[in-house]
Protein backbone atom coordinates (compact mmCIF):
# COMPACT_ATOMS: atom_id res chain seq x y z
CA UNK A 1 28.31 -37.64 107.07
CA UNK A 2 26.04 -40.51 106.04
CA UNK A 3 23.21 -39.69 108.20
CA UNK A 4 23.71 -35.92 106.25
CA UNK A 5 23.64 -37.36 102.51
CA UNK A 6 20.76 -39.79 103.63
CA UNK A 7 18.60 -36.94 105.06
CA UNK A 8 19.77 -34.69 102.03
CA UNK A 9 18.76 -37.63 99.22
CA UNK A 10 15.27 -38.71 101.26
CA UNK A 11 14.21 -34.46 100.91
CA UNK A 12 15.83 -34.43 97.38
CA UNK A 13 13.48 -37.44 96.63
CA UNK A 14 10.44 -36.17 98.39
CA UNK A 15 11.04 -32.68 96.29
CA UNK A 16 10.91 -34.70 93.62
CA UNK A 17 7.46 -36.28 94.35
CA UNK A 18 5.79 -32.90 95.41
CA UNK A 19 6.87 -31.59 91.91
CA UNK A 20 5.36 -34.94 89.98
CA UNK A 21 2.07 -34.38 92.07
CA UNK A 22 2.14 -30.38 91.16
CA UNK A 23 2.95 -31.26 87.48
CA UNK A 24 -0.25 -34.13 87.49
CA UNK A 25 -2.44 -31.49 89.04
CA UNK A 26 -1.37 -29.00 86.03
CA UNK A 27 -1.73 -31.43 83.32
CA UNK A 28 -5.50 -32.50 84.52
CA UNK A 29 -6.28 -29.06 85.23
CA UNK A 30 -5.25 -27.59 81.74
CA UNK A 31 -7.43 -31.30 80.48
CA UNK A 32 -10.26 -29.90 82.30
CA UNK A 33 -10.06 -26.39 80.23
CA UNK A 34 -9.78 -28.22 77.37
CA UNK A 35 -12.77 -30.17 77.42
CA UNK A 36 -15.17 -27.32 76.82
CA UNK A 37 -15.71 -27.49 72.87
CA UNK A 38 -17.05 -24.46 71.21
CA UNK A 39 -20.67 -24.88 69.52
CA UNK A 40 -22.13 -23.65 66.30
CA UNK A 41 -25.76 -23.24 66.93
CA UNK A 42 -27.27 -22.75 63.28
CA UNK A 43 -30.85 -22.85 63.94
CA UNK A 44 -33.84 -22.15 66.34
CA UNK A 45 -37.01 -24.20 67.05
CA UNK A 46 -39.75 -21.66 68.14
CA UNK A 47 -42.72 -22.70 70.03
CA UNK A 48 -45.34 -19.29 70.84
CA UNK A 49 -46.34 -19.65 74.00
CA UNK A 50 -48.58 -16.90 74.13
CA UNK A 51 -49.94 -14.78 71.56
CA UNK A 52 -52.20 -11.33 71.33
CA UNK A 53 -52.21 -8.70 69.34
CA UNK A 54 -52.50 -6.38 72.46
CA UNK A 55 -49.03 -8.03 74.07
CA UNK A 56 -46.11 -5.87 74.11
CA UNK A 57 -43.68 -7.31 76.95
CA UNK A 58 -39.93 -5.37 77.20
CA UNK A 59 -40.11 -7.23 81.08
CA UNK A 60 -39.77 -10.62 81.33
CA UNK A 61 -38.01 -13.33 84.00
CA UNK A 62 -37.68 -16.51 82.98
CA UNK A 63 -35.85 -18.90 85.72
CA UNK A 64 -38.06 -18.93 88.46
CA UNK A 65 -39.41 -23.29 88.69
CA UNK A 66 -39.43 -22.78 85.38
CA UNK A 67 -42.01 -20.37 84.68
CA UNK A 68 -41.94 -17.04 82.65
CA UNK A 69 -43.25 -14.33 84.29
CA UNK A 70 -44.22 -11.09 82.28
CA UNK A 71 -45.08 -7.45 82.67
CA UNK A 72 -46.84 -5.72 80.11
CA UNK A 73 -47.73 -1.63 78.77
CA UNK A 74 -51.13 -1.97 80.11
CA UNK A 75 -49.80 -3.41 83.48
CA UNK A 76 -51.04 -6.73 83.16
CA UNK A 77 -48.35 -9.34 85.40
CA UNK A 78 -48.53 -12.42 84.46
CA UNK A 79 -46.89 -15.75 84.57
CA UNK A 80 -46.61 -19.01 81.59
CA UNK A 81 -46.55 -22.20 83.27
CA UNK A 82 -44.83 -24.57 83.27
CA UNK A 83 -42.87 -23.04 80.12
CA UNK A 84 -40.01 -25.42 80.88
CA UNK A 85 -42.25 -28.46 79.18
CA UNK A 86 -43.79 -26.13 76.41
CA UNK A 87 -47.01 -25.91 78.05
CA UNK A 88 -49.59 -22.77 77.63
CA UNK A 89 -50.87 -22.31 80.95
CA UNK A 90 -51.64 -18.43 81.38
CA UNK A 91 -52.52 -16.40 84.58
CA UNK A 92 -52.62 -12.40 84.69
CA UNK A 93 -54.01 -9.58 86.28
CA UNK A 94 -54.18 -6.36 85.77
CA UNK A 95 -53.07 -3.30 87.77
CA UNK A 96 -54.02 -0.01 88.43
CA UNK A 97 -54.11 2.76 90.79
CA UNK A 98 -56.21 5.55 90.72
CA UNK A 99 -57.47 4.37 87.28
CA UNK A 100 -54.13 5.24 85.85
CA UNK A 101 -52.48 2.22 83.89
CA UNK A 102 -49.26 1.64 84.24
CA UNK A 103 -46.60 0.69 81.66
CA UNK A 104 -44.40 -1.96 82.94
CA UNK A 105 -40.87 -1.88 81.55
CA UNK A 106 -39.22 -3.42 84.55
CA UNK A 107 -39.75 -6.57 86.28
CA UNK A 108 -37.59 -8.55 89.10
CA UNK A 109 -37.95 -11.22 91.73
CA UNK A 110 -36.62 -11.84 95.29
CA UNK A 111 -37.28 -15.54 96.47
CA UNK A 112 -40.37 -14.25 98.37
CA UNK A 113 -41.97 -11.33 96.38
CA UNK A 114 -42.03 -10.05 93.09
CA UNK A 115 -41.56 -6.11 91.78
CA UNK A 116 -42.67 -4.20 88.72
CA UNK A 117 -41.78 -0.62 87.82
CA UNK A 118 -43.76 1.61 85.52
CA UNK A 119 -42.30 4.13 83.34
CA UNK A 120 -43.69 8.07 83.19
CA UNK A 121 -44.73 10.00 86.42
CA UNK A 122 -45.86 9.43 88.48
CA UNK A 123 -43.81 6.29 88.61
CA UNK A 124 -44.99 3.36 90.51
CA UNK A 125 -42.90 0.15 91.95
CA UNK A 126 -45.35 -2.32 93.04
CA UNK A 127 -44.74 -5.51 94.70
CA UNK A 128 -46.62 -8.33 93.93
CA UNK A 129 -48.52 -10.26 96.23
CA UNK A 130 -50.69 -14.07 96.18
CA UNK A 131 -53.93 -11.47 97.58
CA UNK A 132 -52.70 -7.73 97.71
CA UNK A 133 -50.41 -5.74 95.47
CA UNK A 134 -48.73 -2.47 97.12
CA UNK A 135 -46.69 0.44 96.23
CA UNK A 136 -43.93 0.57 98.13
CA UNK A 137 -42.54 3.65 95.64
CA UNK A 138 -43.52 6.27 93.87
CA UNK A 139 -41.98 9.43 92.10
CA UNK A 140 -44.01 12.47 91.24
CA UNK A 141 -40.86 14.20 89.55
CA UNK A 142 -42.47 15.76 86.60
CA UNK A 143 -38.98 13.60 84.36
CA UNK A 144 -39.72 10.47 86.55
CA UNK A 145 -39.08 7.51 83.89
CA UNK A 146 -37.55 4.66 84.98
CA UNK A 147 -36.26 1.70 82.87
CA UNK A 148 -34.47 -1.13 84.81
CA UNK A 149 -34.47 -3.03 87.91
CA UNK A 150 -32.63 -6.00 89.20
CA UNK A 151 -31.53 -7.54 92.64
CA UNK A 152 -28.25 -8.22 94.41
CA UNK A 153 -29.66 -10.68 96.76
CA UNK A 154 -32.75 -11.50 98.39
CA UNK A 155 -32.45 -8.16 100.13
CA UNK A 156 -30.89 -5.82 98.27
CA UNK A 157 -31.98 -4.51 95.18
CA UNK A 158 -31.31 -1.42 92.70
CA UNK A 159 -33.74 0.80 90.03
CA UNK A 160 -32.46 2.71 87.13
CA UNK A 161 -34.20 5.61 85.57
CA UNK A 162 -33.68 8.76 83.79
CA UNK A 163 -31.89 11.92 84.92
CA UNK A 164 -33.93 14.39 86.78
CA UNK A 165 -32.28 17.08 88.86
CA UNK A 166 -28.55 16.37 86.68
CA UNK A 167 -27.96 13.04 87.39
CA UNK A 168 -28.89 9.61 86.91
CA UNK A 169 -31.83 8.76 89.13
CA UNK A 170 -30.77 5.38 90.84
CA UNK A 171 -33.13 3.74 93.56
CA UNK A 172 -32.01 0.93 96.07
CA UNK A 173 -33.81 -0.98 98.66
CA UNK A 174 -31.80 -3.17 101.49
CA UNK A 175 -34.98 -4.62 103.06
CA UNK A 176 -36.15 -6.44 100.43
CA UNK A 177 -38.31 -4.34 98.64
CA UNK A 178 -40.40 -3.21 101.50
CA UNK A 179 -38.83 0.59 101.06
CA UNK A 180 -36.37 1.78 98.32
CA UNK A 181 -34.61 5.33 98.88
CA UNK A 182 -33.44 7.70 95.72
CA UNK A 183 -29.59 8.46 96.21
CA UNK A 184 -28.49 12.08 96.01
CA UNK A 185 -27.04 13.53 93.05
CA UNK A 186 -23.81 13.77 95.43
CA UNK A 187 -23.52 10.46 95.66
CA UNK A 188 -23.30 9.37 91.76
CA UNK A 189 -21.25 10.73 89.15
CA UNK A 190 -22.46 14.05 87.89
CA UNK A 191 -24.77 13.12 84.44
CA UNK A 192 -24.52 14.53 81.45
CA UNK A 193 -27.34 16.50 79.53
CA UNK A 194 -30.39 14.51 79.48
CA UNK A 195 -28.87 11.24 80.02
CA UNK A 196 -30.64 8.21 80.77
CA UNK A 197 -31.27 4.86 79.84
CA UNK A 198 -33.62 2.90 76.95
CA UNK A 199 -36.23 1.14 78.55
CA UNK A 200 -36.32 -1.35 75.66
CA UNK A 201 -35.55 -4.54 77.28
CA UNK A 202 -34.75 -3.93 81.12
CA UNK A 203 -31.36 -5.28 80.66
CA UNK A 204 -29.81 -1.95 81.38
CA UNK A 205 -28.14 -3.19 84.94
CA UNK A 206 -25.88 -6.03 85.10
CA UNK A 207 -24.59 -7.18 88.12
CA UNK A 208 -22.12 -10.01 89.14
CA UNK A 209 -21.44 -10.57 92.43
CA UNK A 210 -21.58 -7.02 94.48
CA UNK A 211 -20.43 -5.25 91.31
CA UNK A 212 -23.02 -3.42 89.12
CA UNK A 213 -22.92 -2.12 85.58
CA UNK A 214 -25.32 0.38 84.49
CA UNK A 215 -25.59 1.43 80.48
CA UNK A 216 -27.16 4.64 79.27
CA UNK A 217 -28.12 6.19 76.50
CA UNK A 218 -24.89 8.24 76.52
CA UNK A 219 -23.14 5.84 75.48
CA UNK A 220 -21.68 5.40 79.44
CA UNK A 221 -21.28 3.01 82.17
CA UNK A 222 -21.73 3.63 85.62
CA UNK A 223 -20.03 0.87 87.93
CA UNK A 224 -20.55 0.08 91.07
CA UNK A 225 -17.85 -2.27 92.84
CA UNK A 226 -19.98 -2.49 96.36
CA UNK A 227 -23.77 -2.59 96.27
CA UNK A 228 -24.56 0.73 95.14
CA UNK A 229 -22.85 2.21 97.38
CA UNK A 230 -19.98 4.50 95.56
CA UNK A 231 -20.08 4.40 91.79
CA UNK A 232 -17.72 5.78 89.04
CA UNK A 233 -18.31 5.91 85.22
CA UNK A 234 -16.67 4.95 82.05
CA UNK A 235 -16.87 6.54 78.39
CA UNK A 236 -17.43 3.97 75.69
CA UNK A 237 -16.59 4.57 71.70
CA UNK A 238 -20.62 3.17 70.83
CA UNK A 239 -22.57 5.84 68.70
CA UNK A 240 -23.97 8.19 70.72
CA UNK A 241 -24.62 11.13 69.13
CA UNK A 242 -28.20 10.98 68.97
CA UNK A 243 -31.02 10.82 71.65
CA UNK A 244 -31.84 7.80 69.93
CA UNK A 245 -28.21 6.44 70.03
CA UNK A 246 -26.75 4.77 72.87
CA UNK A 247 -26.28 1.46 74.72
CA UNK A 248 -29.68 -0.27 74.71
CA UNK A 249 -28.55 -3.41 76.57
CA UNK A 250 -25.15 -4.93 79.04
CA UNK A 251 -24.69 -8.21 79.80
CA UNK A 252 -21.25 -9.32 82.24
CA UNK A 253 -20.53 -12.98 81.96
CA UNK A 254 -17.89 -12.58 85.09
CA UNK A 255 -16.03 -9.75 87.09
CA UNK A 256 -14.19 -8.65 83.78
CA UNK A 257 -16.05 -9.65 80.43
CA UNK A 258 -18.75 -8.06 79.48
CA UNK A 259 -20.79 -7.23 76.04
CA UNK A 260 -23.29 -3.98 75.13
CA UNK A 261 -24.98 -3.22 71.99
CA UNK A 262 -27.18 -0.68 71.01
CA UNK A 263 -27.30 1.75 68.09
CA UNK A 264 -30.46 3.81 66.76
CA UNK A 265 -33.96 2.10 66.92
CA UNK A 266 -35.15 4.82 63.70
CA UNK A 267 -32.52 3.62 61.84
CA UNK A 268 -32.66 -0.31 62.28
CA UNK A 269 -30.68 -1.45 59.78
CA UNK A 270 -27.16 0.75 60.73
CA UNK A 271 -24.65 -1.10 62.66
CA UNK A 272 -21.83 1.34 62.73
CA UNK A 273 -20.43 1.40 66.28
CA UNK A 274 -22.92 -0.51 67.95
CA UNK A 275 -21.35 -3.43 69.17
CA UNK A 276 -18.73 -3.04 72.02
CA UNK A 277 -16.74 -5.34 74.42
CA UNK A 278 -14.76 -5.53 77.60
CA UNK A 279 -12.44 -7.28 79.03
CA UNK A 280 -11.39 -5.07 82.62
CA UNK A 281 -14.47 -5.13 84.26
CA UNK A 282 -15.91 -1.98 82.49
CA UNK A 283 -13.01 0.27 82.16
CA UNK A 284 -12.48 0.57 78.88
CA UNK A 285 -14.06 -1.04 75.82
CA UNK A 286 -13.79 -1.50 72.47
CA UNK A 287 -15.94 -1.48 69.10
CA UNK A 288 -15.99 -4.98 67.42
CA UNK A 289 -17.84 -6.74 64.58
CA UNK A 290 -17.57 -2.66 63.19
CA UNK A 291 -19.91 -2.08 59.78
CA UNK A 292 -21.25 -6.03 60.19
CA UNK A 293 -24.07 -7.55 61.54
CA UNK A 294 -25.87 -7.92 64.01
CA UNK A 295 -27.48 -4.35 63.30
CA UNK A 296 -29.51 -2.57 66.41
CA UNK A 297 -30.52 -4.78 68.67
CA UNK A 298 -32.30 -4.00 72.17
CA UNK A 299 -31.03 -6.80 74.42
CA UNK A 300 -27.81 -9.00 73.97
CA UNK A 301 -27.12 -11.70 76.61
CA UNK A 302 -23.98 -14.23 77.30
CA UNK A 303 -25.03 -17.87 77.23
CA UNK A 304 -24.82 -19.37 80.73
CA UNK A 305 -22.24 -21.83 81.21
CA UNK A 306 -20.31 -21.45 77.61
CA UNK A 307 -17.32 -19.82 79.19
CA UNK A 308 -18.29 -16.30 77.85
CA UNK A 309 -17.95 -17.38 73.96
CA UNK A 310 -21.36 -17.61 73.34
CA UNK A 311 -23.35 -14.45 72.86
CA UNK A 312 -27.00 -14.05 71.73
CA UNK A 313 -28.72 -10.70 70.53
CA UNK A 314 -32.69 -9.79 69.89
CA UNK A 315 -34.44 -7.19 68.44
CA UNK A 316 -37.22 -6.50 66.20
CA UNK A 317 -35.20 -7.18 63.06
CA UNK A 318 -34.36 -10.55 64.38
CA UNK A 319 -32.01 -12.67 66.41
CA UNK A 320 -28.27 -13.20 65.99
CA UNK A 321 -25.47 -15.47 67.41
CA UNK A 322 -22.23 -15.43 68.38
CA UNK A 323 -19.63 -17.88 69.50
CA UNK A 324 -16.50 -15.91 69.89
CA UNK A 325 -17.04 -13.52 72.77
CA UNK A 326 -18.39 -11.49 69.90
CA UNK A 327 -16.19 -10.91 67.68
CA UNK A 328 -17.71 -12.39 64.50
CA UNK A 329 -22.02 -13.08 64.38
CA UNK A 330 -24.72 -15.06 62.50
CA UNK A 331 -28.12 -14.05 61.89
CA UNK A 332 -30.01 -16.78 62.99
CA UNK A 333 -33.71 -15.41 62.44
CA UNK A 334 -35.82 -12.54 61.62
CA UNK A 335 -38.20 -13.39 64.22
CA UNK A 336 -38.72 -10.09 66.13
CA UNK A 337 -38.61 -9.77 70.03
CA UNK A 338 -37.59 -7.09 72.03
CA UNK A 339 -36.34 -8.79 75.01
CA UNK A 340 -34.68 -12.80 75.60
CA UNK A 341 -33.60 -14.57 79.28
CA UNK A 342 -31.93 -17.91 79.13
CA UNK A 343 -32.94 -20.42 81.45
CA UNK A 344 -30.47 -22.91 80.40
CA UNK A 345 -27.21 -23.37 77.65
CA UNK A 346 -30.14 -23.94 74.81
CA UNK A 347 -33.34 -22.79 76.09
CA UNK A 348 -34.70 -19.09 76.72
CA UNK A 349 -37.55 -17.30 76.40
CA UNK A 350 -37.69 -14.53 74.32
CA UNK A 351 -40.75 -11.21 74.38
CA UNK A 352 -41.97 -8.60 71.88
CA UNK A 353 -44.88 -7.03 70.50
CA UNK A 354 -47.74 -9.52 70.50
CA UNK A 355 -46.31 -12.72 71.55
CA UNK A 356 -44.13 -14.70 74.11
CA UNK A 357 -41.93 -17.97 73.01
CA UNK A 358 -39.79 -20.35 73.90
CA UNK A 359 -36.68 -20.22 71.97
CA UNK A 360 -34.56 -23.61 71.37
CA UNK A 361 -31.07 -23.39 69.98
CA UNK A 362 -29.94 -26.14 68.16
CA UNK A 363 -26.75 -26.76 66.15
């Protein structure tokens, strides 16, 4: 009988600790959450690194050693080193094939090569080379225009364009870039009338993990949970009504939260259903900030590392920021750019018409 209550109070007591350890392990945990403090970034130090009157860049990567790399409308690639530090170091070249000059919209990196897309037809994805540059795609479709292009991996990468025989056109490559293959119209959700995407800012693909998000100018979003491989699409409540309306940019900060804005380019200054958010991974959204700024914009990105608060939009009416997922904004600047990549919680570089900058926030 002993030897039972001594057994029964040694577990009782061990219970006991296992509960004290769990409880520890709760309280640090929630400690750690609450140690991320929201910022109010009022203010942004601008320093030009590049700057001609011929520039327009919508393509731009920004966290490779520190270095912006650019693609411009009269196919010039070209990389600002070392950005990171401020510095103006410029090399370029320009492209062409068969005397036809290309107009880069789209621009993306694997660790070994690097890939730029031209709009129109025939369309042209070149990959970059130290010595040689080579097509390793082009689309004579007489509707060819393609607008965005990003990678899942080192391997594995996925174009956007326009519809052209009733659906999306959607090009992936699982070899690294050496071929990319068009998927059938059978394979994607059927497209509606002329729908495609803005090639404003090539931030019309977002992809976290193996799931992809692709915004068009129907106001939808296709979503892939698996490479590319099967796809479904949402509706979203943003103004579409227009072929100028639409989503003109989708960012994810994880799996489930993720931001688009848009509206109508000829008419700047509206910003009635342009702003909406998710929080289900894409499957349904919502309008916020309705009738208040930020107005169109062409490209809105999440902050890295600011637990999804922090939100920054661009455009050529200016720059705004927001540090509640995006519920409420402040205009920040009426610097014009059309395009922005953050390389770290308070530096980016940002693109436009006629110049390329560094961009510091500061609160």
């Amino acid at each position: 009988m002993f030897a039972k209550l001594f057994y029964f109070y040694r577990n009782l007591n061990f219970m006991k600790q296992i509960a004290f350890v769990l409880l520890v392990i709760v309280f640090f945990s929630c400690k750690q959450e609450d140690k991320f403090v929201s910022r109010d970034i009022s203010s942004i130090e601008f320093n030009h690194l590049l700057e001609d009157s011929l520039l327009n860049v919508r393509a731009l990567e920004s966290y490779i050693e520190g270095n912006a790399y650019f693609a411009t409308s009269i196919g010039e690639i070209g990389a600002i080193f070392p950005a990171i530090s401020g510095g103006t170091g410029v090399r370029k070249k320009q492209l062409k094939f068969d005397s036809i000059v290309l107009n880069f919209r789209s621009l993306a990196n694997t660790k070994n090569n690097g890939f730029a897309l031209s709009i129109g037809s025939p369309a042209f994805l070149i990959k970059i080379g130290e010595v040689n540059d080579s097509i390793v795609y082009q689309e004579n479709h007489p509707k060819a225009f393609y607008d965005s292009m990003d990678f899942w991996n080192d391997e594995e990468g996925i174009a956007i364009g326009d519809s052209t025989d009733g659906c999306l056109s959607v090009i992936i490559t699982r070899d690294g870039g050496n071929t990319w293959n068009k998927l059938l119209c059978e394979d994607l959700p059927k497209g509606t009338e002329n729908e495609g995407a803005f090639a404003a800012s090539d931030t019309n693909i977002a992809i976290v993990g193996d799931k992809t998000w692709v915004a068009t100018t129907a106001g939808r979003v296709y979503y892939s949970p698996d490479k590319g491989k099967t796809w479904d699409v949402f509706e979203t409540p943003i103004v579409k009504e227009k072929e100028t309306e639409g989503i003109y940019s989708i960012d994810f900060y994880n799996e489930l939260n993720g931001f688009a804005i848009g509206g109508d380019y000829t008419k700047p200054d509206d910003n009635a259903a342009n702003k909406i958010r998710t929080s289900d991974g894409g499957k349904t959204w919502e309008l916020v900030a309705q009738n208040k700024t930020p107005n169109y914009r062409s490209c809105v990105q999440y902050i890295p590392n600011r637990k999804g608060k922090e939100l920054v939009a661009i455009g050529f009416k200016g720059i705004d920021y927001s540090n509640d997922s995006g519920t409420t904004w402040k205009h920040l600047s009426d610097e014009g750019f059309y395009t922005i990549r953050f390389l770290n919680d308070s530096v980016a570089y940002a693109a436009g018409a006629g110049r390329i900058s560094k961009l510091t926030f500061r609160e």
